[in-house]
Protein backbone atom coordinates (compact mmCIF):
# COMPACT_ATOMS: atom_id res chain seq x y z
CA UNK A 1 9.89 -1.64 1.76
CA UNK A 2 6.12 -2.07 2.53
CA UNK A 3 4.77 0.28 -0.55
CA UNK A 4 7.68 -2.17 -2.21
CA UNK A 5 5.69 -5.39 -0.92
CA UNK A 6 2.45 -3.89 -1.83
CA UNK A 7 2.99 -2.92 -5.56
CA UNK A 8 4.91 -6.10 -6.23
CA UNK A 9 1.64 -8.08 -5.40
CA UNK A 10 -0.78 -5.77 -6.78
CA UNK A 11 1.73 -5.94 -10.37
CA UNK A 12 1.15 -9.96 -10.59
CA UNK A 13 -1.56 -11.15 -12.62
CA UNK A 14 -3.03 -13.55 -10.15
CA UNK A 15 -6.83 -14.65 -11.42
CA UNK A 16 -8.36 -15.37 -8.00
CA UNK A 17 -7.38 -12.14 -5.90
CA UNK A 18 -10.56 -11.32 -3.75
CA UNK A 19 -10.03 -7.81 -3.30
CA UNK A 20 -10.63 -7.58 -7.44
CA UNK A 21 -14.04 -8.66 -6.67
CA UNK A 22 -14.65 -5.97 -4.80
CA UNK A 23 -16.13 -2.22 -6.39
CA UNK A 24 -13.65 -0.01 -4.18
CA UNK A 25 -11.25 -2.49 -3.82
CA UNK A 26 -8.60 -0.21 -6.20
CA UNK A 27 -9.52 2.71 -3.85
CA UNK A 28 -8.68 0.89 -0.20
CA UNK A 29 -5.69 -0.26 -1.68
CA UNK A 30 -4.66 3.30 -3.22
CA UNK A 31 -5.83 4.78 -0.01
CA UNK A 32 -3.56 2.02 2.35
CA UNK A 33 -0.78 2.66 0.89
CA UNK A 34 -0.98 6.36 1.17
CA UNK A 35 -1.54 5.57 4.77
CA UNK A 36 1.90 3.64 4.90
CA UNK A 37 3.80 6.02 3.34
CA UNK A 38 2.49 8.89 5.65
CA UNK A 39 2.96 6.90 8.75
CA UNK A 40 6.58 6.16 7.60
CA UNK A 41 7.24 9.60 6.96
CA UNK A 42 5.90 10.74 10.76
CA UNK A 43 8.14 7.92 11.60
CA UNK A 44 10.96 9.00 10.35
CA UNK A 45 10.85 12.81 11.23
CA UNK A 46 9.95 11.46 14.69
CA UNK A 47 13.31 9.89 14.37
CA UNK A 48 15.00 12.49 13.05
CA UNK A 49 16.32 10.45 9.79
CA UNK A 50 14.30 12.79 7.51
C-alpha cells in the first residue's frame, strides 16, 4: 500500500511538484521506495507472513 501511495502521486501530472526541480530528485524517489519495499519485506519475514 505505500509503493501504491507513492506511484499514484508520482503518475499525476501536477505542474508545481518541488521534488521535479530537483537534479536527483527521480533517484531519491527510486531509491525510497526501494527502501519501503525492503523494509516491508524484513517486516514481513520477521512476522512470519512471507
Amino acid at each position: 500500500m505505500p509503493l501504491t501511495f507513492l506511484v499514484g502521486v508520482y503518475g499525476m501530472n501536477f505542474k508545481h511538484m518541488p521534488e521535479l526541480e530537483y537534479a536527483y530528485g527521480y533517484y531519491i524517489v527510486i531509491f525510497v521506495m526501494i527502501a519501503i519495499a525492503l523494509a516491508m519485506v524484513y517486516y514481513f519475514k520477521k512476522k512470519k507472513w512471507f
